[in-house]
C-alpha atoms as a PDB file:
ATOM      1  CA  UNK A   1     150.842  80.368  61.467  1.00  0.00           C
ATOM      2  CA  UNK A   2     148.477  77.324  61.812  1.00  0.00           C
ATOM      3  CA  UNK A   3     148.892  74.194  63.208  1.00  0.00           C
ATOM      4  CA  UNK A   4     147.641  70.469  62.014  1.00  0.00           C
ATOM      5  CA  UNK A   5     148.442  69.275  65.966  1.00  0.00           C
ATOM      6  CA  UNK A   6     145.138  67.511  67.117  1.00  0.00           C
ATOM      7  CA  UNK A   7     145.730  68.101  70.742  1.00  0.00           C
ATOM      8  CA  UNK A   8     145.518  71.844  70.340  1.00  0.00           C
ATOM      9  CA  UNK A   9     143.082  72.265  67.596  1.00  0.00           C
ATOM     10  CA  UNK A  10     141.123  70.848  70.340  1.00  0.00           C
ATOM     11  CA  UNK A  11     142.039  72.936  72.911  1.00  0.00           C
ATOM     12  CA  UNK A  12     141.294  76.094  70.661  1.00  0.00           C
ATOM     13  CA  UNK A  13     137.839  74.225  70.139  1.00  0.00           C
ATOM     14  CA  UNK A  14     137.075  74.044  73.671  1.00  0.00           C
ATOM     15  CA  UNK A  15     138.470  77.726  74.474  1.00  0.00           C
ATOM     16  CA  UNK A  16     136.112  79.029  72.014  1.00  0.00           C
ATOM     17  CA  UNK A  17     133.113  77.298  73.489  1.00  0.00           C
ATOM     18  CA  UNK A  18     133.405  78.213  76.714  1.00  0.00           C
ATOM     19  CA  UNK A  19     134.106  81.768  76.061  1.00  0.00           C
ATOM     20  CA  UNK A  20     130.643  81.603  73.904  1.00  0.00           C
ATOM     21  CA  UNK A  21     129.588  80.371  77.335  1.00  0.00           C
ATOM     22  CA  UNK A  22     130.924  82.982  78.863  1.00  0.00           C
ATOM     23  CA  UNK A  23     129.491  85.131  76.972  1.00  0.00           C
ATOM     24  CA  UNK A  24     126.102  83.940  77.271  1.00  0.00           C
ATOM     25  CA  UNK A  25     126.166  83.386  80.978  1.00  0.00           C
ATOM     26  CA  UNK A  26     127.020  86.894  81.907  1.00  0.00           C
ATOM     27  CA  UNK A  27     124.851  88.328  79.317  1.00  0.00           C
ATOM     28  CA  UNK A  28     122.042  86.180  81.005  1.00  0.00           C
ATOM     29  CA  UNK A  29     122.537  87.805  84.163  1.00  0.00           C
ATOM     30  CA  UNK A  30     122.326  91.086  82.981  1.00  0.00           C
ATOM     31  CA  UNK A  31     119.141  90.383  81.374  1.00  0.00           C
ATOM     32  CA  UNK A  32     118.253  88.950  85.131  1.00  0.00           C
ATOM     33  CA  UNK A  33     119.178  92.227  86.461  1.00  0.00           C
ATOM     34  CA  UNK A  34     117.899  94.274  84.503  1.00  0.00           C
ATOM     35  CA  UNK A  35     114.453  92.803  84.984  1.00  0.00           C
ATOM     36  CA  UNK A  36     114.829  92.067  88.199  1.00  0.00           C
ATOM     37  CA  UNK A  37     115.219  96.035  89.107  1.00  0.00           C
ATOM     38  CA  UNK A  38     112.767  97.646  86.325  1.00  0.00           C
ATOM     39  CA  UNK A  39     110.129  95.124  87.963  1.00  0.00           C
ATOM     40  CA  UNK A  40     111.550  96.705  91.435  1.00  0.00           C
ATOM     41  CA  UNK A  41     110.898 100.409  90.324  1.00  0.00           C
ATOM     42  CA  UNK A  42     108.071  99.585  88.887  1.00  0.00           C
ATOM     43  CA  UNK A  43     104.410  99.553  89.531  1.00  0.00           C
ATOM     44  CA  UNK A  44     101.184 102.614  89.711  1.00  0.00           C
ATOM     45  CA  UNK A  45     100.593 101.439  93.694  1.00  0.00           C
ATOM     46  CA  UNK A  46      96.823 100.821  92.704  1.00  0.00           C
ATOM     47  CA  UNK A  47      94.612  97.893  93.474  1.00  0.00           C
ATOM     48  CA  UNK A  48      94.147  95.960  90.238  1.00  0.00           C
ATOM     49  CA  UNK A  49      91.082  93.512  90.553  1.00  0.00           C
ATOM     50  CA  UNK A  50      92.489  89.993  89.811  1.00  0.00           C
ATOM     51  CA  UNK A  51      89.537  87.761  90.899  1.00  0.00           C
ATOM     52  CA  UNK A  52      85.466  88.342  90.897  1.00  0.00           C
ATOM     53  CA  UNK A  53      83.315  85.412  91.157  1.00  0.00           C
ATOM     54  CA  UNK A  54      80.811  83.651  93.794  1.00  0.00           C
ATOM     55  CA  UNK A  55      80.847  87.164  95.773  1.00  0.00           C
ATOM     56  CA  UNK A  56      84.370  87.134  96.370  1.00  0.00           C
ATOM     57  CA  UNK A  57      86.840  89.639  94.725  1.00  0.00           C
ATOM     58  CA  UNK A  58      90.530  89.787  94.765  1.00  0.00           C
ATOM     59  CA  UNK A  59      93.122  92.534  94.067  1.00  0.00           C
ATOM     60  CA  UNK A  60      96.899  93.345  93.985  1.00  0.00           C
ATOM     61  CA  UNK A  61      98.916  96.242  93.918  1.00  0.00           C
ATOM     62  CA  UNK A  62     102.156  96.769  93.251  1.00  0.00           C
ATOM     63  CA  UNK A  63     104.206  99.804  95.071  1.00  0.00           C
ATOM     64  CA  UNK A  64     107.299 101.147  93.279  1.00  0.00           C
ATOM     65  CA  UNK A  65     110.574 100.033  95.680  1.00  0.00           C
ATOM     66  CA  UNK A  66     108.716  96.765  96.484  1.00  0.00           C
ATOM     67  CA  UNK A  67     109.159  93.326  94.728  1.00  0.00           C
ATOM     68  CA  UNK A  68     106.174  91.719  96.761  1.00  0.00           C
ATOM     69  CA  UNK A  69     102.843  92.784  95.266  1.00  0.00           C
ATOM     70  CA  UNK A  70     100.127  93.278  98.400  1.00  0.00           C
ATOM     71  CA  UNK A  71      96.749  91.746  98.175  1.00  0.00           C
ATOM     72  CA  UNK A  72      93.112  93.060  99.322  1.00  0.00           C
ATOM     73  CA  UNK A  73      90.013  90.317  98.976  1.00  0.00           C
ATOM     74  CA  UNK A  74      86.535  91.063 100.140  1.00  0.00           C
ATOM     75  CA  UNK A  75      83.309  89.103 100.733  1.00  0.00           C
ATOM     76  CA  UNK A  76      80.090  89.358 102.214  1.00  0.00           C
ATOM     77  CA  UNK A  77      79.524  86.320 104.733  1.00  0.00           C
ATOM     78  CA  UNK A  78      76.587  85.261 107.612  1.00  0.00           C
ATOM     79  CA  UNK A  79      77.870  85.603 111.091  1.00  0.00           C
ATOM     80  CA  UNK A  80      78.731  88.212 113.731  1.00  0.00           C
ATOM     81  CA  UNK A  81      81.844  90.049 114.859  1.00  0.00           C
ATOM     82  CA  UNK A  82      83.003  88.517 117.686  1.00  0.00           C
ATOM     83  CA  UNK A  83      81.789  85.357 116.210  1.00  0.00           C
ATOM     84  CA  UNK A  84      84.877  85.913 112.959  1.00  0.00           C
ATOM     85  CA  UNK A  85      87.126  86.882 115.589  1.00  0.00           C
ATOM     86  CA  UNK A  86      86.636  84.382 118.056  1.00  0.00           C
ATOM     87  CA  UNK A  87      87.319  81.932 115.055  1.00  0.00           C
ATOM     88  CA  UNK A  88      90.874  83.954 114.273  1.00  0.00           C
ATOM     89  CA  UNK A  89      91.760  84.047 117.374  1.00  0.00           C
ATOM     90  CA  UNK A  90      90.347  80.810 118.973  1.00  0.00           C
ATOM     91  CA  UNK A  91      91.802  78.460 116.659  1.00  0.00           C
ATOM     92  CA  UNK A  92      94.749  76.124 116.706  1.00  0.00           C
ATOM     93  CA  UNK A  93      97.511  77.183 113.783  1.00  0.00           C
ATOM     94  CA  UNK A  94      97.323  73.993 112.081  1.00  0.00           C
ATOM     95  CA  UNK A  95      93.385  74.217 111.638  1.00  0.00           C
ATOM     96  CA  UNK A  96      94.046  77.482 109.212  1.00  0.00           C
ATOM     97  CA  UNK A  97      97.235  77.500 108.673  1.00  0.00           C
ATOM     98  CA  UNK A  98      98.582  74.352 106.478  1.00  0.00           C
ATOM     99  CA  UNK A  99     101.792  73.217 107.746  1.00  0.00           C
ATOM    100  CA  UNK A 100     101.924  74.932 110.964  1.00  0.00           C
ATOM    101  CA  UNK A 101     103.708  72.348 113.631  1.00  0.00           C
ATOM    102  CA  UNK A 102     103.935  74.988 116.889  1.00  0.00           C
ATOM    103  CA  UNK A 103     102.794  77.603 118.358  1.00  0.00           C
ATOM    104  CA  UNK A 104     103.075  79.583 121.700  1.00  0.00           C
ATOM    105  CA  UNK A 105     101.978  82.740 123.168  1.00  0.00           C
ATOM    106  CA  UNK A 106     105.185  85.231 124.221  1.00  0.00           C
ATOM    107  CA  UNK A 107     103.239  88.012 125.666  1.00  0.00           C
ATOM    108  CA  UNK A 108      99.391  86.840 126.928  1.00  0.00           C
ATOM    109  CA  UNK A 109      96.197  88.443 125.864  1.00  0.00           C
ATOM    110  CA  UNK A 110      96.476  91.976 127.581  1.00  0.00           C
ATOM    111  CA  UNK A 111      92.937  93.331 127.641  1.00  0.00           C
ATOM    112  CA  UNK A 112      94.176  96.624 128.329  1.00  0.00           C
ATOM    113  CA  UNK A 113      95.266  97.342 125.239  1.00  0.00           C
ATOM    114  CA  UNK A 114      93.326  94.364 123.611  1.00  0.00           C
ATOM    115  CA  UNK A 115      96.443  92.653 122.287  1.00  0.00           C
ATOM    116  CA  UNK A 116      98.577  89.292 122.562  1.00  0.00           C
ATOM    117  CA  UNK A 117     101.907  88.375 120.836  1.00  0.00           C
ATOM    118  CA  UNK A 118     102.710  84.903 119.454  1.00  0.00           C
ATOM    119  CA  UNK A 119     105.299  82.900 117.945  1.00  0.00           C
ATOM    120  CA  UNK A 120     104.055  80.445 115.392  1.00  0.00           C
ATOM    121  CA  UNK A 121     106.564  77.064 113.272  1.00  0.00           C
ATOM    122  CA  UNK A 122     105.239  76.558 109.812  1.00  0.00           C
ATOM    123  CA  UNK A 123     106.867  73.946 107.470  1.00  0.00           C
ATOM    124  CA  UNK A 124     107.619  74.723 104.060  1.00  0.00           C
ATOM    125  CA  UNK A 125     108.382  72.060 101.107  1.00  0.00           C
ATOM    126  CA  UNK A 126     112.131  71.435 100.792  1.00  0.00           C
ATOM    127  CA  UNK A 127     114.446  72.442 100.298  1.00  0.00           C
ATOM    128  CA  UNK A 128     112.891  75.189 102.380  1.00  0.00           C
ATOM    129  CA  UNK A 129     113.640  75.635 105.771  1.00  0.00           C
ATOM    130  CA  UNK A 130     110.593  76.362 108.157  1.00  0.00           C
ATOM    131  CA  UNK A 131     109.472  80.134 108.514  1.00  0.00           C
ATOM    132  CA  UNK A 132     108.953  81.268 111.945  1.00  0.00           C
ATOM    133  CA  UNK A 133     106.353  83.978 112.898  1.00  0.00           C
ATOM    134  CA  UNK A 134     106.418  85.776 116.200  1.00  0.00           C
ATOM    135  CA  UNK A 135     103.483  87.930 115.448  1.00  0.00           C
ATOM    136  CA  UNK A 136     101.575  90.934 117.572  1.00  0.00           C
ATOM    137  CA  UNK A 137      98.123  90.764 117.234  1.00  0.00           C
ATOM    138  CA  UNK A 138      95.900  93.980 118.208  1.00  0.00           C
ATOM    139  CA  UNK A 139      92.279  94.408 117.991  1.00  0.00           C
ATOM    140  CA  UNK A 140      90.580  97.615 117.469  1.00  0.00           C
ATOM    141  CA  UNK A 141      86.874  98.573 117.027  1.00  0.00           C
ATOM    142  CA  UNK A 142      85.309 102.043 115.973  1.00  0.00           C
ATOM    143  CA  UNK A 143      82.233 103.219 117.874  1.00  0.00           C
ATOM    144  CA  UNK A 144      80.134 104.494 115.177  1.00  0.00           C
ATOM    145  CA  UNK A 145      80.302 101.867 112.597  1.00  0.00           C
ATOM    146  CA  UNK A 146      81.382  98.530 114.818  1.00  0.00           C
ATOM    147  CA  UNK A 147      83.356  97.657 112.431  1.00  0.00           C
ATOM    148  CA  UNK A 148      86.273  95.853 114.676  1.00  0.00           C
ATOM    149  CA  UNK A 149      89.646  95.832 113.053  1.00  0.00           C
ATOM    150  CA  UNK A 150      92.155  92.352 113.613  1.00  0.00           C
ATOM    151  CA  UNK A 151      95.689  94.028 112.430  1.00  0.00           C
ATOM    152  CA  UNK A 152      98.688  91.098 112.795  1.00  0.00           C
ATOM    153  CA  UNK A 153     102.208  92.731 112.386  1.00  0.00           C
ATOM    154  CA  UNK A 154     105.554  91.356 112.775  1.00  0.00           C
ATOM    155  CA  UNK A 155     107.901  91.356 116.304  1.00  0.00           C
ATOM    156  CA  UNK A 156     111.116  89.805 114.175  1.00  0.00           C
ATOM    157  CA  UNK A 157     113.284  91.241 117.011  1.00  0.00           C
ATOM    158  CA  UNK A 158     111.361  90.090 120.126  1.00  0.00           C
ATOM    159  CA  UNK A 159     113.359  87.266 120.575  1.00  0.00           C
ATOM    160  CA  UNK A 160     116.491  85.481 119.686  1.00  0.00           C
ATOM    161  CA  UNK A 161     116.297  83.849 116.247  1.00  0.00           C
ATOM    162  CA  UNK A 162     116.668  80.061 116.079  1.00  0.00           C
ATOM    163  CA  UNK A 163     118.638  78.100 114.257  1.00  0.00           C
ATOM    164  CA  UNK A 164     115.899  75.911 112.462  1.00  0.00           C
ATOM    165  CA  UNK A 165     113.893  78.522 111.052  1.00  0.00           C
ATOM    166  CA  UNK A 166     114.191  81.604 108.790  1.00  0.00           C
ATOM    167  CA  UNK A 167     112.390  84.260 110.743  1.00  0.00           C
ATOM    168  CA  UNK A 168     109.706  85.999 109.242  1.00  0.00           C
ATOM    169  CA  UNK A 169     110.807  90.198 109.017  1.00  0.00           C
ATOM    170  CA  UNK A 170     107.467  91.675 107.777  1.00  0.00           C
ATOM    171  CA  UNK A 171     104.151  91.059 108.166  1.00  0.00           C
ATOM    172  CA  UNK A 172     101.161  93.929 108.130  1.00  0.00           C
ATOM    173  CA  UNK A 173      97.935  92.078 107.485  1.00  0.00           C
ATOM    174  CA  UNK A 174      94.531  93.652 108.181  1.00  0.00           C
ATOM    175  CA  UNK A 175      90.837  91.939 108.976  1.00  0.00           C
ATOM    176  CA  UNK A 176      88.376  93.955 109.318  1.00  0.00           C
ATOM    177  CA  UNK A 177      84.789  93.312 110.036  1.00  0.00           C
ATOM    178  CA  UNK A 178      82.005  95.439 109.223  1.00  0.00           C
ATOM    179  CA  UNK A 179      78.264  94.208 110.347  1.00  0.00           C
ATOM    180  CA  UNK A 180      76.314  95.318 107.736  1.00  0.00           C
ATOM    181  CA  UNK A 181      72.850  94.386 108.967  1.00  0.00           C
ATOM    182  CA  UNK A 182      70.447  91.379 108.392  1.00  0.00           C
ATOM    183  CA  UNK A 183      73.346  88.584 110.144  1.00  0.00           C
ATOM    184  CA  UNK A 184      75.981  89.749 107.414  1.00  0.00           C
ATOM    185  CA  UNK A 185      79.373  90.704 107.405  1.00  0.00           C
ATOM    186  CA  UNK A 186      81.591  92.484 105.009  1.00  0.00           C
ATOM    187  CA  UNK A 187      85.047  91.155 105.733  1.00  0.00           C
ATOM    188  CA  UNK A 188      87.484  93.164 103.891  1.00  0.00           C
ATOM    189  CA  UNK A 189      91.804  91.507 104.165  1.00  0.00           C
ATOM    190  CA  UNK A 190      94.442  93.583 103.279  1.00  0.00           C
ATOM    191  CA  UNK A 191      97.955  91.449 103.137  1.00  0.00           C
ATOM    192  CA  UNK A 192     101.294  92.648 103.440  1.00  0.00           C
ATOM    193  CA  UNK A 193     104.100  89.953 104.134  1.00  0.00           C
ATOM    194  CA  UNK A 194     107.628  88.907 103.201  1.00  0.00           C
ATOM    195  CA  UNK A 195     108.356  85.484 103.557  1.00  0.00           C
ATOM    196  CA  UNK A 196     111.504  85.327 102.160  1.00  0.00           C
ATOM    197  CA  UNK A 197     110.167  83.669  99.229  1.00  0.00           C
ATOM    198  CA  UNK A 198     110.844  84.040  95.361  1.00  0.00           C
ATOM    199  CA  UNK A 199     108.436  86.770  94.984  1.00  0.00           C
ATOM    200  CA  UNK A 200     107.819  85.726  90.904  1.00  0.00           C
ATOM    201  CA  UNK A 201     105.962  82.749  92.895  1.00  0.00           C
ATOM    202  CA  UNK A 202     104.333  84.540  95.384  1.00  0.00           C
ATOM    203  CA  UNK A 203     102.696  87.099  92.889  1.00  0.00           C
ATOM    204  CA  UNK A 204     101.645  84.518  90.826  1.00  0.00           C
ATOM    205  CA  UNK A 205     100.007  82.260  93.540  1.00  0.00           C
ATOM    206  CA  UNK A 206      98.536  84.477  96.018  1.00  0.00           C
ATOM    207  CA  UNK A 207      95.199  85.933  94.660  1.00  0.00           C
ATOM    208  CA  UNK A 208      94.524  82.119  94.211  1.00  0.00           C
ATOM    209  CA  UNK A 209      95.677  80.940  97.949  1.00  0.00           C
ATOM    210  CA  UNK A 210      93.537  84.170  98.983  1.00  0.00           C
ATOM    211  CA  UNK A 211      90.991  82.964  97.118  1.00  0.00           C
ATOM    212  CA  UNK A 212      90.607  79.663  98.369  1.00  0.00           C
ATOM    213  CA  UNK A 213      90.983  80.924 102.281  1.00  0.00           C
ATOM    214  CA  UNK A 214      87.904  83.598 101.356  1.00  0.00           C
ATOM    215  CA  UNK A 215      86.089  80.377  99.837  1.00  0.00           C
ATOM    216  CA  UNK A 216      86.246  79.047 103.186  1.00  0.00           C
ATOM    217  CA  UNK A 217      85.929  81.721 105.468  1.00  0.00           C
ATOM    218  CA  UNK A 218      81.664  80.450 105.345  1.00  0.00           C
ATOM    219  CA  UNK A 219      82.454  77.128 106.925  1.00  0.00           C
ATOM    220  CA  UNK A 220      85.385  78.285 109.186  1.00  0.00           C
ATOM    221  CA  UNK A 221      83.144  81.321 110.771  1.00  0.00           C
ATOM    222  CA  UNK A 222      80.082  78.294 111.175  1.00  0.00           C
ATOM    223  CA  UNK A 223      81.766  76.121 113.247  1.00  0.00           C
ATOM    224  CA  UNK A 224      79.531  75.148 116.438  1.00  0.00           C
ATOM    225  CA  UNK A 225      81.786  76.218 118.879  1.00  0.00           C
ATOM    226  CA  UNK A 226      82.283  80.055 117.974  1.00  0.00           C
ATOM    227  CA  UNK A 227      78.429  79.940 117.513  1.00  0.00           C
ATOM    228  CA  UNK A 228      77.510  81.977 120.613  1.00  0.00           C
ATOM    229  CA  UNK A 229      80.930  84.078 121.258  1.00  0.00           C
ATOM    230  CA  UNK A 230      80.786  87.509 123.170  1.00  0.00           C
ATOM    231  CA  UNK A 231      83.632  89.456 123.246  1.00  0.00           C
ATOM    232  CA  UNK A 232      83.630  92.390 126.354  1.00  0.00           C
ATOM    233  CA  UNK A 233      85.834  94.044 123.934  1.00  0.00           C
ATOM    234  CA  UNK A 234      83.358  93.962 121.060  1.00  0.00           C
ATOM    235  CA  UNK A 235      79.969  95.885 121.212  1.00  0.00           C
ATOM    236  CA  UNK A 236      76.944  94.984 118.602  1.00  0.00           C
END
């Protein structure tokens, strides 16, 4: 039986169209899915070199279970130990970190176990809300080489969480600094961190951002006022 009505040819126009869209929309997400878990699941956890040029190399790796792909960089720069971790640990957050509006210590510099805990306010472009860190920072040093060891994990449940910020639940990044005679340094970063970010973005633009703070580490470690730093902590 058919039907010369206008009104419902219309109707049976419209129906037809948006069960095409239907159609296309859930077939989307499966594709979405799909891709979203065989990236997941995927992955040979080896460093792949991403970067190599003006003595600095970058790599990534990506571990099966793990969306976030972790980064290693390595350079060779003039300075000292305690001079690079004066500078790391000396500094204001805003004067390496872009965006960072606050920070506070929660548990002081214990030189017992030669560690401190902070809690650090970085903003983020909208529409995303600030990320908090509330970091422990522990330094270690091995006898034989010197090489001293910076290792920054996160304390997510050290405090209450605030309302303005999303709070930052994983963080295991490594600095370690090996003298290797002659006034250099081999500084070798190994970065694991979640900051709640799409991770198709964060793959893409952190051997870049890693980059650029390796770049810089030269001018950041030079700074006058690190220029004769002695740590009690740190032997030469």
């Amino acid at each position: 039986m058919t039907t010369d009505n206008p009104a419902i040819q219309k109707r049976s126009k419209w129906r037809k169209v948006f069960r095409v869209l239907g159609i296309g929309v859930l077939a989307a997400i499966a594709v979405i899915v799909t891709a979203h878990y065989a990236w997941k699941y995927s992955g040979s956890n080896q460093w792949e070199k991403r970067i190599d040029k003006n003595g600095i190399q970058v790599w990534s790796r990506k571990t099966p279970g793990s969306t976030l792909n972790d980064i290693k960089a390595l350079r060779i720069v003039k300075t000292r130990v305690p001079v690079a971790l004066a500078s790391f640990m000396g500094e204001d957050c805003d004067d390496f970190v872009p965006g960072c509006i606050s920070g506070r210590d929660i548990e002081p510099w214990n030189p017992k176990d030669l560690s401190s805990t902070g809690i650090w306010v970085v903003k983020f472009p909208f529409p995303l809300s600030p990320r908090e860190y509330l970091l422990k920072t522990q330094i270690s040093q091995d006898p034989n080489s010197k090489a001293a060891m910076m290792r920054v994990t996160a304390r997510p449940d050290l405090l209450p969480r605030n309302k303005c910020c999303y709070r930052i639940p994983d963080v295991d990044n490594r600095w370690l600094f090996t003298p290797r005679g002659n006034g250099d340094v081999e500084v070798l970063f190994t970065m694991h961190m979640d900051q709640g970010l799409p991770y198709v973005l964060v793959n893409r633009m952190t051997p870049r951002a890693t980059y650029k703070i390796f770049d810089e580490l030269p001018a950041h470690f030079g700074k006058a006022k690190y220029q004769n730093a002695k740590l009690d902590y740190i032997k030469e």
